[in-house]
Protein backbone atom coordinates (compact mmCIF):
# COMPACT_ATOMS: atom_id res chain seq x y z
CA UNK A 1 1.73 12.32 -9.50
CA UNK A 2 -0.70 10.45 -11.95
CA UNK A 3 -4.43 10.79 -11.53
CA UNK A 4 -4.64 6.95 -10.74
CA UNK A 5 -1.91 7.45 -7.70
CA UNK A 6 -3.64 10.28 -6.37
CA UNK A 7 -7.14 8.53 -6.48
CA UNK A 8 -5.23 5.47 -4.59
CA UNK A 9 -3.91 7.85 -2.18
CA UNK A 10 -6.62 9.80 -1.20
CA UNK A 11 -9.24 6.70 -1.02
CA UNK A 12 -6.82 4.73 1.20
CA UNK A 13 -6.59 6.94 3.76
CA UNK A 14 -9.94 8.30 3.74
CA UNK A 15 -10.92 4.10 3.97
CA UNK A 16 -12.93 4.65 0.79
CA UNK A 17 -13.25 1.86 -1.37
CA UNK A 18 -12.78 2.49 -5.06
CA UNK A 19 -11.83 0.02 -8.13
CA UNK A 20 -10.39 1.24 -11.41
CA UNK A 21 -8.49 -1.03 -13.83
CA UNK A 22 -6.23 -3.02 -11.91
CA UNK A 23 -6.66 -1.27 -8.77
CA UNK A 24 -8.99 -1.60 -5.97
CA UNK A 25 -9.19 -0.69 -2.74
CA UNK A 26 -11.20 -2.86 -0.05
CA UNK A 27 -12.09 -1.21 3.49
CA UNK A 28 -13.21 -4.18 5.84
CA UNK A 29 -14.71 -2.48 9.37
CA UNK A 30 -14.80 -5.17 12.64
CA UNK A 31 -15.95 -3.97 16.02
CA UNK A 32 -12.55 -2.75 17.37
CA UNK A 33 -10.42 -1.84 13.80
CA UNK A 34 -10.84 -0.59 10.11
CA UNK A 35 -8.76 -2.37 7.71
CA UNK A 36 -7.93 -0.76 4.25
CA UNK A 37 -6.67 -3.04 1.67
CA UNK A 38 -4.79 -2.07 -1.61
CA UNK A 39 -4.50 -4.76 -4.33
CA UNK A 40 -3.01 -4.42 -7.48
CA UNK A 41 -4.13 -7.09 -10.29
CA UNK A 42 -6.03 -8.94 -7.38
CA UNK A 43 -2.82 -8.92 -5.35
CA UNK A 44 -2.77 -7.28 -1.91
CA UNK A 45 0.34 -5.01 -1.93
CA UNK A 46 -0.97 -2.69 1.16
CA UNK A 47 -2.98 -3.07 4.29
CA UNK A 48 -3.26 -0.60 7.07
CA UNK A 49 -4.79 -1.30 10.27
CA UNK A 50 -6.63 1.25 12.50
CA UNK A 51 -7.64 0.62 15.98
CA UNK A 52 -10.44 2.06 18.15
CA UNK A 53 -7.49 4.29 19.48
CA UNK A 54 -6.40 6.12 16.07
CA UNK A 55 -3.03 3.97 16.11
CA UNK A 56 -2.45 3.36 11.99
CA UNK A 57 -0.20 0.33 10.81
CA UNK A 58 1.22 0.02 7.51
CA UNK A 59 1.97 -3.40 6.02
CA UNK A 60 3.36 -3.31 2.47
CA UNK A 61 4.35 -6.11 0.11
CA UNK A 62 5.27 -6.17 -3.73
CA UNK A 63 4.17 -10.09 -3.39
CA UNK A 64 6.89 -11.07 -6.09
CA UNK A 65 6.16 -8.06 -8.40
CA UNK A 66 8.84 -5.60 -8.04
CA UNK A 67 7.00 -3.70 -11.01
CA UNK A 68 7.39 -0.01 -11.57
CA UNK A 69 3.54 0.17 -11.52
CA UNK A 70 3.54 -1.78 -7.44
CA UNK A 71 6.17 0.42 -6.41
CA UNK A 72 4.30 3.77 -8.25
CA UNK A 73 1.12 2.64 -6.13
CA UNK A 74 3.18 2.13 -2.51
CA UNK A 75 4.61 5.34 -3.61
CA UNK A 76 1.41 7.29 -3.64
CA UNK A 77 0.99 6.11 -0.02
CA UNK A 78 4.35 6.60 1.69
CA UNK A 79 4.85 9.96 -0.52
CA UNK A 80 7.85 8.39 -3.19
CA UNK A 81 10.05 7.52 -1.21
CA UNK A 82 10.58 3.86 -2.19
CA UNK A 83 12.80 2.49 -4.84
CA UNK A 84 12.85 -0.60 -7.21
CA UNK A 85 16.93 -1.73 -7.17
CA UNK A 86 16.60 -5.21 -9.92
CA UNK A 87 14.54 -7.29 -7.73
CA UNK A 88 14.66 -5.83 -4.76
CA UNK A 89 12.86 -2.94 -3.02
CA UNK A 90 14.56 0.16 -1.25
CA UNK A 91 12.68 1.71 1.42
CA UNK A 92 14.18 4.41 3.60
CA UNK A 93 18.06 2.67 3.30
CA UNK A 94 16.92 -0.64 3.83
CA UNK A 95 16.86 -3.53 0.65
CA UNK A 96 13.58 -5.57 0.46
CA UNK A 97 12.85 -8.72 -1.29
CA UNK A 98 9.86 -8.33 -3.13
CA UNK A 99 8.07 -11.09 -1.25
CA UNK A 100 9.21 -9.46 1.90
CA UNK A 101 6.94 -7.18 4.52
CA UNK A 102 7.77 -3.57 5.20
CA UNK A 103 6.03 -2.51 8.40
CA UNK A 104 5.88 0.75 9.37
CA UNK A 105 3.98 2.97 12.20
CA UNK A 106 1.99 6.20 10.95
C-alpha cells in the first residue's frame, strides 16, 4: 500500500484530520455524531458517520471521477476490494456509476 493510502487510512478512522497534496481529511464533531470526511482534489469521495452509540456508516462516491487515484484512496478504506470497470465502479459484485452512492454498515 502507498504511504499516502496508509496515512488516509489510518487518519480516517482514527477521525484525525490531515491534508497532503490533493488529499484531506475533515472530521466535523456535533453533539450526538462525528463525521469524517475524505476529499480528493476538493471533492468529497468518503464520509462516515458515527453516532453516540459506536454505529459507523460508510458513504462513498467517485463524484464523476472513476480515477485510479479515487478508487486507490476508497481502497485504503474498505481494504482493496473495489474495482474501476471503464466508467463504472465494482464493489463487492455490484457495478456503480461513478456519480452513484455506495453505502455500507461497518
Amino acid at each position: 500500500m502507498r504511504k499516502i493510502n496508509q496515512l488516509v487510512k489510518d487518519c480516517f478512522f482514527d477521525a484525525v484530520k490531515m491534508k497532503s497534496g490533493n488529499t484531506e481529511i475533515k472530521v466535523e464533531i456535533e453533539e450526538n455524531c462525528i463525521w469524517v470526511k475524505l476529499f480528493l482534489h476538493d471533492n468529497c469521495i468518503a464520509t462516515m458517520h458515527v453516532s453516540n452509540f459506536g454505529q459507523r456508516t460508510l458513504t462513498m462516491n467517485c463524484c464523476n471521477w472513476a480515477t485510479n487515484t479515487t478508487v486507490s484512496r476508497l481502497n485504503a478504506i474498505v481494504c482493496g476490494v473495489m474495482k474501476r470497470k471503464g466508467s463504472m465502479i465494482v464493489y463487492e459484485g455490484r457495478y456503480y456509476e461513478a456519480d452513484e452512492d455506495i453505502t455500507i454498515n461497518l
